[in-house]
PDB file of N, CA and C in Angstrom:
ATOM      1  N   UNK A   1       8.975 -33.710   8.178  1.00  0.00           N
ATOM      2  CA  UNK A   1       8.588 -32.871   7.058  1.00  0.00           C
ATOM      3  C   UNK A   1       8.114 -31.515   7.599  1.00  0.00           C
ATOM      4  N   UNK A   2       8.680 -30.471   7.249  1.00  0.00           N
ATOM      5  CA  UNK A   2       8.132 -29.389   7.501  1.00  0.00           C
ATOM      6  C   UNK A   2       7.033 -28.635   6.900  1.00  0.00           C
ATOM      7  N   UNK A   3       6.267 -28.023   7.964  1.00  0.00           N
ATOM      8  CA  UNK A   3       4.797 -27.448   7.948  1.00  0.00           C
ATOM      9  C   UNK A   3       5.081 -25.653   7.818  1.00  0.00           C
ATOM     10  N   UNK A   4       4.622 -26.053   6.233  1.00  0.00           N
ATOM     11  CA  UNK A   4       4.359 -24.644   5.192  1.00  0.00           C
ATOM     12  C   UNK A   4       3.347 -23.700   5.971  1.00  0.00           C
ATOM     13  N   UNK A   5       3.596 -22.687   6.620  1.00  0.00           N
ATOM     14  CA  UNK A   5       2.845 -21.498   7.722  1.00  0.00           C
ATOM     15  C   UNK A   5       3.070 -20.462   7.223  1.00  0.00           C
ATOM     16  N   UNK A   6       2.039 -19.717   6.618  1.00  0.00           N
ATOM     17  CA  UNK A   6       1.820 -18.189   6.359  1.00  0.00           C
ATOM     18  C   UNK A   6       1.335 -17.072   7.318  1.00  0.00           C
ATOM     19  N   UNK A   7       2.326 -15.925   6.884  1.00  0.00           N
ATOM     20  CA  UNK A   7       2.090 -14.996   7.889  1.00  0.00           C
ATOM     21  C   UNK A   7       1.289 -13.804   6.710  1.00  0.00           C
ATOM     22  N   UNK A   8       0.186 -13.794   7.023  1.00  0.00           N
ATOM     23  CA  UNK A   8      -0.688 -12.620   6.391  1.00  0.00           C
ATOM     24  C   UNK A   8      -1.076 -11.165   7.211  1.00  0.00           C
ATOM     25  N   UNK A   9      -1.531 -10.326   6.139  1.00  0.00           N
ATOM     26  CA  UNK A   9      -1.773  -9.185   6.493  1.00  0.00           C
ATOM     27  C   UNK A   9      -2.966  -8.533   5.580  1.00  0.00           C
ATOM     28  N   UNK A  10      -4.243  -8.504   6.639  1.00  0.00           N
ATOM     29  CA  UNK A  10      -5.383  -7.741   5.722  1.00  0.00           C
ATOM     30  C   UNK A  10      -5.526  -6.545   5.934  1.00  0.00           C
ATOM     31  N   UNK A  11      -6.532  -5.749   5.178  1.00  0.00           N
ATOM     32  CA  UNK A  11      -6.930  -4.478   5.503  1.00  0.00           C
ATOM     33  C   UNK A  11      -8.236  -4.256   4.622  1.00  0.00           C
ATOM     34  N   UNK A  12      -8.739  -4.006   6.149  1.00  0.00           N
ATOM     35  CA  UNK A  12     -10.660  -4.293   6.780  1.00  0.00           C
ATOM     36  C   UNK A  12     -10.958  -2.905   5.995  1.00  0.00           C
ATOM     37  N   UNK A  13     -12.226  -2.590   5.876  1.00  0.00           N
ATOM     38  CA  UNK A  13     -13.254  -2.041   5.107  1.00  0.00           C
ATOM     39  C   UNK A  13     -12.756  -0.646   6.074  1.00  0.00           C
ATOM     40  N   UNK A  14     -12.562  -0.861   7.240  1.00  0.00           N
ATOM     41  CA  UNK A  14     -12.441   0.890   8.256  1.00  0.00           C
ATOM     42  C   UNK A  14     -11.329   1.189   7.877  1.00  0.00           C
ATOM     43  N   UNK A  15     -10.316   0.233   7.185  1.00  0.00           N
ATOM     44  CA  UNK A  15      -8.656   0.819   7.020  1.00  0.00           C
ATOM     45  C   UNK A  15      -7.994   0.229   7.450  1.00  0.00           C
ATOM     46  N   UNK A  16      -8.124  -0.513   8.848  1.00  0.00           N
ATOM     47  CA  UNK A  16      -6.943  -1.024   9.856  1.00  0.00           C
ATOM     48  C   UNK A  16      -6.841  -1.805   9.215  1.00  0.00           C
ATOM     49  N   UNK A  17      -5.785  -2.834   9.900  1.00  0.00           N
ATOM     50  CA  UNK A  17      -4.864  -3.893   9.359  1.00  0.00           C
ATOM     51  C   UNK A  17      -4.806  -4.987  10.428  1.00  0.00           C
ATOM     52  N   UNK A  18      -5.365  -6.498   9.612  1.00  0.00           N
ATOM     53  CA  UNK A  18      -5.511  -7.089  10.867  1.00  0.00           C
ATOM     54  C   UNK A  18      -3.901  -8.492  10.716  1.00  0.00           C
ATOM     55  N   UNK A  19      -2.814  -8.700  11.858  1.00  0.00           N
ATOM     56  CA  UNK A  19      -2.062  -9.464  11.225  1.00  0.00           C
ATOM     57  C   UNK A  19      -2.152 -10.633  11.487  1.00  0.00           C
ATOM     58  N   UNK A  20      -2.441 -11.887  10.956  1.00  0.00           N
ATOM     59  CA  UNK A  20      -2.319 -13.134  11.369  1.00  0.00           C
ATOM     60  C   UNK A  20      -1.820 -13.964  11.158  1.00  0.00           C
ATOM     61  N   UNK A  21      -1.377 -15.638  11.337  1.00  0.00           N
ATOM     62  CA  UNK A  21      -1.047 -16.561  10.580  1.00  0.00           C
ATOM     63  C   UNK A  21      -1.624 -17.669  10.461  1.00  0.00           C
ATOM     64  N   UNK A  22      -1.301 -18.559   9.691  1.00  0.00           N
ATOM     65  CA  UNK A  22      -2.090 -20.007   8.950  1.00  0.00           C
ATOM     66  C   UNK A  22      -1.302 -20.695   8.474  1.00  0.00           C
ATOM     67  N   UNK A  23      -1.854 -22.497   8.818  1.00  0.00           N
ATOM     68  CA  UNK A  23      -1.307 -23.204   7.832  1.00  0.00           C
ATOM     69  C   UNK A  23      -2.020 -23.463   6.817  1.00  0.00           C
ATOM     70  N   UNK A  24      -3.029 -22.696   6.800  1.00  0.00           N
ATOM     71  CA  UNK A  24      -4.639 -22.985   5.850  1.00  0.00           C
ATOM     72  C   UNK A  24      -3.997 -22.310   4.509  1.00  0.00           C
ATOM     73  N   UNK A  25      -4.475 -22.687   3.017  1.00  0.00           N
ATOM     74  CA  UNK A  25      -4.233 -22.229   2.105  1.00  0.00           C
ATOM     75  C   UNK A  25      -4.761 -20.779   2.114  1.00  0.00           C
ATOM     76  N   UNK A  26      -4.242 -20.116   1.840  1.00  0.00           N
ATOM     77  CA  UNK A  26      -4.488 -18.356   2.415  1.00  0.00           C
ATOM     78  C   UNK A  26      -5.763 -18.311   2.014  1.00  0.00           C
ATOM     79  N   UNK A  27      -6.013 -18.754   0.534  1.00  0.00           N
ATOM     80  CA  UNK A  27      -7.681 -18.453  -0.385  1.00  0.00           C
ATOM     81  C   UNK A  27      -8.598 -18.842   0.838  1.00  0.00           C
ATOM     82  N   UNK A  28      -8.488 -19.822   1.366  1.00  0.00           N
ATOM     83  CA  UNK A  28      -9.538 -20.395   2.235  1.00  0.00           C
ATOM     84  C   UNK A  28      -9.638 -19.382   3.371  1.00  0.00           C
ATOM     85  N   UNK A  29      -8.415 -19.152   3.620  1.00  0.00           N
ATOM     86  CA  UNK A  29      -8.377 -18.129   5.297  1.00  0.00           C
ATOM     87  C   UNK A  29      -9.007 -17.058   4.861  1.00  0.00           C
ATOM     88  N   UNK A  30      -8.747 -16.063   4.036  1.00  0.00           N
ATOM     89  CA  UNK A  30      -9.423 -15.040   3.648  1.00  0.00           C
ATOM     90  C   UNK A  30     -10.488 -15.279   3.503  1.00  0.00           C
ATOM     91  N   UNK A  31     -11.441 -16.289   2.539  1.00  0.00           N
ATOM     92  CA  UNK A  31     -12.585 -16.157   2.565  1.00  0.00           C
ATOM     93  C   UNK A  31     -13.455 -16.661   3.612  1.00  0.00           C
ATOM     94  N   UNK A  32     -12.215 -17.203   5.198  1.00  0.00           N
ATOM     95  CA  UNK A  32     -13.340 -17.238   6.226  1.00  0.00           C
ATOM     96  C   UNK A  32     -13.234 -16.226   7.003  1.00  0.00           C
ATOM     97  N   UNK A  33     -12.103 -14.904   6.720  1.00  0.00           N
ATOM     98  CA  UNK A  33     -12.341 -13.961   7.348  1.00  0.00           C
ATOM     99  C   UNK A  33     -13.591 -13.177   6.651  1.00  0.00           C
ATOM    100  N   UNK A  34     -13.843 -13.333   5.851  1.00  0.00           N
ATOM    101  CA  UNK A  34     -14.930 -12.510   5.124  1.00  0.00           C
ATOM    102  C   UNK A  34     -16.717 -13.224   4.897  1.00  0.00           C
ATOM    103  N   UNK A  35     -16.249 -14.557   5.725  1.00  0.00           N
ATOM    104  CA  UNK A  35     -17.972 -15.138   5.395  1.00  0.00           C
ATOM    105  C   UNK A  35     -18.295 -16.257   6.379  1.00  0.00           C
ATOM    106  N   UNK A  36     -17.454 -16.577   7.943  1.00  0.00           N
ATOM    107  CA  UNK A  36     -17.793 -17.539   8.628  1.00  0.00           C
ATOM    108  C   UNK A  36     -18.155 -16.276   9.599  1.00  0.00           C
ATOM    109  N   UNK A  37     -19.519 -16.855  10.504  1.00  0.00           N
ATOM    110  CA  UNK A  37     -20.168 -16.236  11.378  1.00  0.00           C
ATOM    111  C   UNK A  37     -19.378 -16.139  12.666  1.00  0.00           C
ATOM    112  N   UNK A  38     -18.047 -15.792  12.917  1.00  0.00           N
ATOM    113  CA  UNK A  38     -17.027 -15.717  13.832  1.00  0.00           C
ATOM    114  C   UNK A  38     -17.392 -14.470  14.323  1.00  0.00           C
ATOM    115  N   UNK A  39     -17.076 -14.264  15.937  1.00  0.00           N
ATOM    116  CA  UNK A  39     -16.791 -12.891  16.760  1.00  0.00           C
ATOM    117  C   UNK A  39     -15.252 -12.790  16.770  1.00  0.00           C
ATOM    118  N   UNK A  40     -15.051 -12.314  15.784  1.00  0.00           N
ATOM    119  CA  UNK A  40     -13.653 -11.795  15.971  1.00  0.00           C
ATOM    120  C   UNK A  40     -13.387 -10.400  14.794  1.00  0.00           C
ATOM    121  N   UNK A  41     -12.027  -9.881  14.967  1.00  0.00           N
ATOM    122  CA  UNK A  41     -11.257  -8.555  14.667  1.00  0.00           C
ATOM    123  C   UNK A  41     -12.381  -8.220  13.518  1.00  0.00           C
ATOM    124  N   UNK A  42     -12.123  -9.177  12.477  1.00  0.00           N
ATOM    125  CA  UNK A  42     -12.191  -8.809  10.981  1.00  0.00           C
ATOM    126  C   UNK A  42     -13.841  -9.390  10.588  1.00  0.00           C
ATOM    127  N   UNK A  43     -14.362  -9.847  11.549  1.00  0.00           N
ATOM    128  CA  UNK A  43     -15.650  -9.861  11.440  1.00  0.00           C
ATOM    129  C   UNK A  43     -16.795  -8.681  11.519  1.00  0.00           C
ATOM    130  N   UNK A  44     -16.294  -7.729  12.154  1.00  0.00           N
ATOM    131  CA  UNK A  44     -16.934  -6.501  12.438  1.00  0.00           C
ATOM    132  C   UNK A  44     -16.487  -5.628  11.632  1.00  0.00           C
ATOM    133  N   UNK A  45     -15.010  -5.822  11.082  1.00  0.00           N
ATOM    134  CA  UNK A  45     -14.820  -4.769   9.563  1.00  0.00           C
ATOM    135  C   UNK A  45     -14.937  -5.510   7.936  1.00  0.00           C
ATOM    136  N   UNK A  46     -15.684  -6.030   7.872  1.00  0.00           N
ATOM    137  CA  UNK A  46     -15.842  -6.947   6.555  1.00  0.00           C
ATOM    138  C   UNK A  46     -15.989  -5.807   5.354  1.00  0.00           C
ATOM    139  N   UNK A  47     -16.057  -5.792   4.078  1.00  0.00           N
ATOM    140  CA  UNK A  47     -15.149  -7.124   4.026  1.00  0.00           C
ATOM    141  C   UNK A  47     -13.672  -6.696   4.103  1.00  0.00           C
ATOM    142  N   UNK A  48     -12.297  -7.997   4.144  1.00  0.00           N
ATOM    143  CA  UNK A  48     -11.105  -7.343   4.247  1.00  0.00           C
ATOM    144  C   UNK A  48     -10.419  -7.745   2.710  1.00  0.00           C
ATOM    145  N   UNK A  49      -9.500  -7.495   2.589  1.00  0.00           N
ATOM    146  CA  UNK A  49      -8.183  -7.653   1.442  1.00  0.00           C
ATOM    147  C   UNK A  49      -6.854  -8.090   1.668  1.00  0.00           C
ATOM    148  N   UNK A  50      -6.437  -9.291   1.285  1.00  0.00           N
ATOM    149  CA  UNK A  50      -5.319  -9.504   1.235  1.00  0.00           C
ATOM    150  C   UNK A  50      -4.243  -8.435   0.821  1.00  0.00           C
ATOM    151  N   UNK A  51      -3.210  -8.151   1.513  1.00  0.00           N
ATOM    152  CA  UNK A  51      -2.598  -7.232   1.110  1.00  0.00           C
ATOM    153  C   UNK A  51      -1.131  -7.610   1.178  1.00  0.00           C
ATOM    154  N   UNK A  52      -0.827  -8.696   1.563  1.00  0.00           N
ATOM    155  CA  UNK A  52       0.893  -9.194   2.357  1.00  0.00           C
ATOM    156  C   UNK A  52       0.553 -10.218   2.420  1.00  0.00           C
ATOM    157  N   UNK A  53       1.878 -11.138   1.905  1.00  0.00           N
ATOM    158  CA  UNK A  53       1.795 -12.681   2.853  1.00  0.00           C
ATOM    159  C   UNK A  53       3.321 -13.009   2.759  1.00  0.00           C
ATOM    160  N   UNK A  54       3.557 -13.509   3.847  1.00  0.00           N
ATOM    161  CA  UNK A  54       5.022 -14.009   3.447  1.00  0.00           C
ATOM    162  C   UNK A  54       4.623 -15.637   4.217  1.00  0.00           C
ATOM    163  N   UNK A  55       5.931 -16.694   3.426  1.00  0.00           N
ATOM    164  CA  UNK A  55       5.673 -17.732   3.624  1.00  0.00           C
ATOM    165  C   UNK A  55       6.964 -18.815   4.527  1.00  0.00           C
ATOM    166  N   UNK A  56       6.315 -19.458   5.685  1.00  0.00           N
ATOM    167  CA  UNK A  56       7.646 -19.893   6.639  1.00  0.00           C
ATOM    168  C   UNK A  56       7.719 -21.107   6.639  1.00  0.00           C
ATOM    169  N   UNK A  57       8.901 -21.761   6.599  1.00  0.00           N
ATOM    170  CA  UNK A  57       8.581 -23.463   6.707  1.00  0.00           C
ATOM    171  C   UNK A  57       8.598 -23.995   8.298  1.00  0.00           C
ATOM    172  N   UNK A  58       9.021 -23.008   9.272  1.00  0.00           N
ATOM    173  CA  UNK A  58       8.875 -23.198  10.384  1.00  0.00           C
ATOM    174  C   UNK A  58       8.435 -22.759  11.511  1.00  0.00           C
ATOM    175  N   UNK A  59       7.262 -23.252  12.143  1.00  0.00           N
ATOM    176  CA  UNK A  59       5.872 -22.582  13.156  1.00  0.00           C
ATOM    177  C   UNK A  59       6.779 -21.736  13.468  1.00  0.00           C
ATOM    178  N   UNK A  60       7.793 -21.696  14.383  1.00  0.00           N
ATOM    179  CA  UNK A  60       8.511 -20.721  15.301  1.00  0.00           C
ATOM    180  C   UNK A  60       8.387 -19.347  14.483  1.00  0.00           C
ATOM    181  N   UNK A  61       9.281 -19.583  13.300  1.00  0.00           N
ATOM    182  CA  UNK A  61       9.730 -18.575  12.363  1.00  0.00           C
ATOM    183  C   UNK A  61       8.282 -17.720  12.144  1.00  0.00           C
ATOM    184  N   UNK A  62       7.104 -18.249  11.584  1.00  0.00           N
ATOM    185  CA  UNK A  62       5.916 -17.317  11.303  1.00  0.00           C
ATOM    186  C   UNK A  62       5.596 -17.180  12.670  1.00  0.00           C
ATOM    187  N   UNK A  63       5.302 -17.494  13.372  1.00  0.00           N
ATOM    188  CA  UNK A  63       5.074 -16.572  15.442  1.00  0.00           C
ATOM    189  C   UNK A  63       5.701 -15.580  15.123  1.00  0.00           C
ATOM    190  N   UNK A  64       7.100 -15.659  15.545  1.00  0.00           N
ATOM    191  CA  UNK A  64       7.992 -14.649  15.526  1.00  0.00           C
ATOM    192  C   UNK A  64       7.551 -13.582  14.662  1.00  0.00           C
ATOM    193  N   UNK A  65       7.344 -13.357  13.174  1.00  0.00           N
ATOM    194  CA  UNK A  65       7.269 -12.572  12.536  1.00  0.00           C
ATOM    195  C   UNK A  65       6.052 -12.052  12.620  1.00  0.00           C
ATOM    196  N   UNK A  66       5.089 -12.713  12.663  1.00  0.00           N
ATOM    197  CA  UNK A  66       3.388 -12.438  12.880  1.00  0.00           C
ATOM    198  C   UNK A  66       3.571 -11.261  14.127  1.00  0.00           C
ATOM    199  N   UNK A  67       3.948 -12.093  15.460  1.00  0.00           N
ATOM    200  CA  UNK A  67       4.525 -10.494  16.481  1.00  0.00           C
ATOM    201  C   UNK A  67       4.983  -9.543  16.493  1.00  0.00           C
ATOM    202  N   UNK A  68       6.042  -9.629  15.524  1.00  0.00           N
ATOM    203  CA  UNK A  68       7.154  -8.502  15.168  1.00  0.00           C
ATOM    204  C   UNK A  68       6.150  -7.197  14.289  1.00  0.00           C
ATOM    205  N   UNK A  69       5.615  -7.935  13.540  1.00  0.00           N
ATOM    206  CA  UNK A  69       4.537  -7.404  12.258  1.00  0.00           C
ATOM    207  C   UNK A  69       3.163  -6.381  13.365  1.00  0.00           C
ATOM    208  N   UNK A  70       2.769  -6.969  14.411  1.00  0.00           N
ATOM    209  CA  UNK A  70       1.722  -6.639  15.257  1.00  0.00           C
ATOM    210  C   UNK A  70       2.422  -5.341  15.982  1.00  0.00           C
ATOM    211  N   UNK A  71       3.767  -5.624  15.946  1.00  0.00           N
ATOM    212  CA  UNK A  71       4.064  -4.088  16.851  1.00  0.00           C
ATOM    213  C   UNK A  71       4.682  -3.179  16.495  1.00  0.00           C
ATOM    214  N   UNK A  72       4.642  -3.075  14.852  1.00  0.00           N
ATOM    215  CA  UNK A  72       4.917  -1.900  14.106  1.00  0.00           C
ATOM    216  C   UNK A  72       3.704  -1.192  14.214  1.00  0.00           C
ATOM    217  N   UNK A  73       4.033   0.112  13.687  1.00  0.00           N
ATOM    218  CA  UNK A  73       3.440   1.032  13.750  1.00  0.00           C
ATOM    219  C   UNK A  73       2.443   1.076  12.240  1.00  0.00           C
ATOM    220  N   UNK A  74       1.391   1.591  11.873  1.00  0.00           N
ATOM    221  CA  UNK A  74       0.654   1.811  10.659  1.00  0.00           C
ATOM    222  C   UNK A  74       1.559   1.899   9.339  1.00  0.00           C
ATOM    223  N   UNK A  75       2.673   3.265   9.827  1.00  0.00           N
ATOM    224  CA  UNK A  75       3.179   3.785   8.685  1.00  0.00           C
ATOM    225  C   UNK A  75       4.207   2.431   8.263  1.00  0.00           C
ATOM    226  N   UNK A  76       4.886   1.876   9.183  1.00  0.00           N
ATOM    227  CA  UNK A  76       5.480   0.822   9.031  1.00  0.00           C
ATOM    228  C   UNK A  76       5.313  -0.164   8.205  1.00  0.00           C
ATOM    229  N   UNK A  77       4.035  -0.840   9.062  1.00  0.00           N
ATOM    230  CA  UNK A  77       3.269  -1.940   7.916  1.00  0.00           C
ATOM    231  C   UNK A  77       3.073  -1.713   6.242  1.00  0.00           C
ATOM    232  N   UNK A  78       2.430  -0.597   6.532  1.00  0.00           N
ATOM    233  CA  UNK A  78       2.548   0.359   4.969  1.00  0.00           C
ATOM    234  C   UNK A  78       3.265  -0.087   4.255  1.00  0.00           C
ATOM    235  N   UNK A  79       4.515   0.240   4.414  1.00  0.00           N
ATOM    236  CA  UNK A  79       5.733   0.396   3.972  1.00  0.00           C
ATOM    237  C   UNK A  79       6.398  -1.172   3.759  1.00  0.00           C
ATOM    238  N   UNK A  80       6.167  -1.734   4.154  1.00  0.00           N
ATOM    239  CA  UNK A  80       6.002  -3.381   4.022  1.00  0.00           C
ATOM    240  C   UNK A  80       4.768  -3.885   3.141  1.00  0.00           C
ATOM    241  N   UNK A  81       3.571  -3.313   3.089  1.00  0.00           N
ATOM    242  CA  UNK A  81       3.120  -3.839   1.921  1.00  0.00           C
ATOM    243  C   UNK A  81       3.441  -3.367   0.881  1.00  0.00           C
ATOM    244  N   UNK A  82       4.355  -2.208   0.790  1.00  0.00           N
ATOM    245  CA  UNK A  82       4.811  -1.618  -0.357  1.00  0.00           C
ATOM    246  C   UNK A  82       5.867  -2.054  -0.974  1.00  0.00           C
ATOM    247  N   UNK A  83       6.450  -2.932  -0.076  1.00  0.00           N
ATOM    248  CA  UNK A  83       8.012  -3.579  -0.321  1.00  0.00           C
ATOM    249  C   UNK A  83       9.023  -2.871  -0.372  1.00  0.00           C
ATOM    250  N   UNK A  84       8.538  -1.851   0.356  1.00  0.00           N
ATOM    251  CA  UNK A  84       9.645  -0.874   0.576  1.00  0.00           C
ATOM    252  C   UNK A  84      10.515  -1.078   1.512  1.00  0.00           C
ATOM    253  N   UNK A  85      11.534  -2.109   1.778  1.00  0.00           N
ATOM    254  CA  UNK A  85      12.635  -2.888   2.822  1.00  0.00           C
ATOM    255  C   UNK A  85      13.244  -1.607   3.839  1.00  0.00           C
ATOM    256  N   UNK A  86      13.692  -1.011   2.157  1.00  0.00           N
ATOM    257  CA  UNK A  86      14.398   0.389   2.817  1.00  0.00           C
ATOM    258  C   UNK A  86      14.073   1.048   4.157  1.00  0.00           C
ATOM    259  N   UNK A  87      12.690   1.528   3.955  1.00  0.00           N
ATOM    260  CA  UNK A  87      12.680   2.733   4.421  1.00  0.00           C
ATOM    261  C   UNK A  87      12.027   1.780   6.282  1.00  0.00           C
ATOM    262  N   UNK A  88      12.011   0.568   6.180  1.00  0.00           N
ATOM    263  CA  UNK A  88      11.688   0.100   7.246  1.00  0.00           C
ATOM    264  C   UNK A  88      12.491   0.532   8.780  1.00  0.00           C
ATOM    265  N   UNK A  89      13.415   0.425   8.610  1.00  0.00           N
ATOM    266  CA  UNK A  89      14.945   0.864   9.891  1.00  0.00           C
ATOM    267  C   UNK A  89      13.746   2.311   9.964  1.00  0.00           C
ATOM    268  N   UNK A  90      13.838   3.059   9.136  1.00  0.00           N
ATOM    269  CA  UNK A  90      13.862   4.839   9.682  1.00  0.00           C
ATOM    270  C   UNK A  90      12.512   5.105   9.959  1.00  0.00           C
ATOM    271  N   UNK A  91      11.524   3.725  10.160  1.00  0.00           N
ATOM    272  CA  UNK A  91       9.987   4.090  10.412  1.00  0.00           C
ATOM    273  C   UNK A  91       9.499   2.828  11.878  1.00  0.00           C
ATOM    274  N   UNK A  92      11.064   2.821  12.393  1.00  0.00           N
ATOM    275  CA  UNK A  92      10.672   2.148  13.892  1.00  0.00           C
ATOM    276  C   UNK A  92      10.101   2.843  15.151  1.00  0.00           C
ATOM    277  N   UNK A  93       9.765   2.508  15.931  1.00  0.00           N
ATOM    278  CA  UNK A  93       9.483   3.849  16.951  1.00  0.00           C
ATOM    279  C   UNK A  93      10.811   4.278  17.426  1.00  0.00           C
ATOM    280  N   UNK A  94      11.632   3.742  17.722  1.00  0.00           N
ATOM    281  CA  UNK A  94      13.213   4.287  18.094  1.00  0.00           C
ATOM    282  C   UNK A  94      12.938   5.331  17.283  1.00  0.00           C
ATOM    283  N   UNK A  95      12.907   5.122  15.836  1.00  0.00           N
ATOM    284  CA  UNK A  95      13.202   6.231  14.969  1.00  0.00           C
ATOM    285  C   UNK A  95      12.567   7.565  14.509  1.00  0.00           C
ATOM    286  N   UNK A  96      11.013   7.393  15.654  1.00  0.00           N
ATOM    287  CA  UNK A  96      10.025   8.569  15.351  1.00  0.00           C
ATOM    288  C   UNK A  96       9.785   9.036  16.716  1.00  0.00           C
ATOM    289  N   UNK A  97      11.098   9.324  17.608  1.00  0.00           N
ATOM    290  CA  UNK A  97      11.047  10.234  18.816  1.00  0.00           C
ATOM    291  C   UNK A  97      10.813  11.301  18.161  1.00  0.00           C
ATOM    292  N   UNK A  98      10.247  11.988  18.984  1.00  0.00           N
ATOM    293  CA  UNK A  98       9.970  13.702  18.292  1.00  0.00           C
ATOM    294  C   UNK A  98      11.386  14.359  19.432  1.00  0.00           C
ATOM    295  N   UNK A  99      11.715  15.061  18.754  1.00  0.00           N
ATOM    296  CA  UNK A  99      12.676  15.937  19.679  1.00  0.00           C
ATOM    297  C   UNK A  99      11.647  17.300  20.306  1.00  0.00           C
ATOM    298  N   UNK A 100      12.319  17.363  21.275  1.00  0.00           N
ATOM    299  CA  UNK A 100      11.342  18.332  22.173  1.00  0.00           C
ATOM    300  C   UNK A 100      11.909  19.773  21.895  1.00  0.00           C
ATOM    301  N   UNK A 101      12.978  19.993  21.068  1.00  0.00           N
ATOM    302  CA  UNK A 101      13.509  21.382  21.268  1.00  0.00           C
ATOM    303  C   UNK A 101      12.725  22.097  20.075  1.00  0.00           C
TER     304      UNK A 101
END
């Protein structure tokens, strides 16, 4: 039987964006990013907001994406909580060399 794994995405009280995943019902994960006495990311920017979740039936599949998600860029993520698919390709770093001339 396959194990239902969410890949989430908050954004902490300073702005940033923290990305993680769970097999925990998201309600629960969020409200222990926002109220268990943990040293971690989103403990020091409380409180945060659900802003993204997408849902995987297979561990591999949410890893994979949880990483992929961690090494975009700000404007990127953005643009993914916006559901904006599109404009994803033209906001990779490949795609924001600055030309030097």
């Amino acid at each position: 039987m396959p194990v239902e794994m969410t890949v989430y995405m908050l954004r902490c009280a300073d702005g940033s964006f923290y990305v993680g995943s769970t097999k925990q019902d998201m309600e629960a994960r969020l409200w222990e990013h926002n109220n268990l006495p943990l040293d971690g990311y989103t403990a020091r920017r409380r409180p945060v907001t659900l802003v993204f979740m997408e849902t995987y039936e297979r561990i591999t599949d949410a890893i994979a994406r949880e990483r992929q998600i961690k090494g975009w860029s700000r404007r990127k993520k953005e643009a993914l909580i916006a559901l904006n698919e599109e404009a994803l390709p033209a906001l990779s770093r490949r795609g924001h060399l600055v030309s030097k001339e």
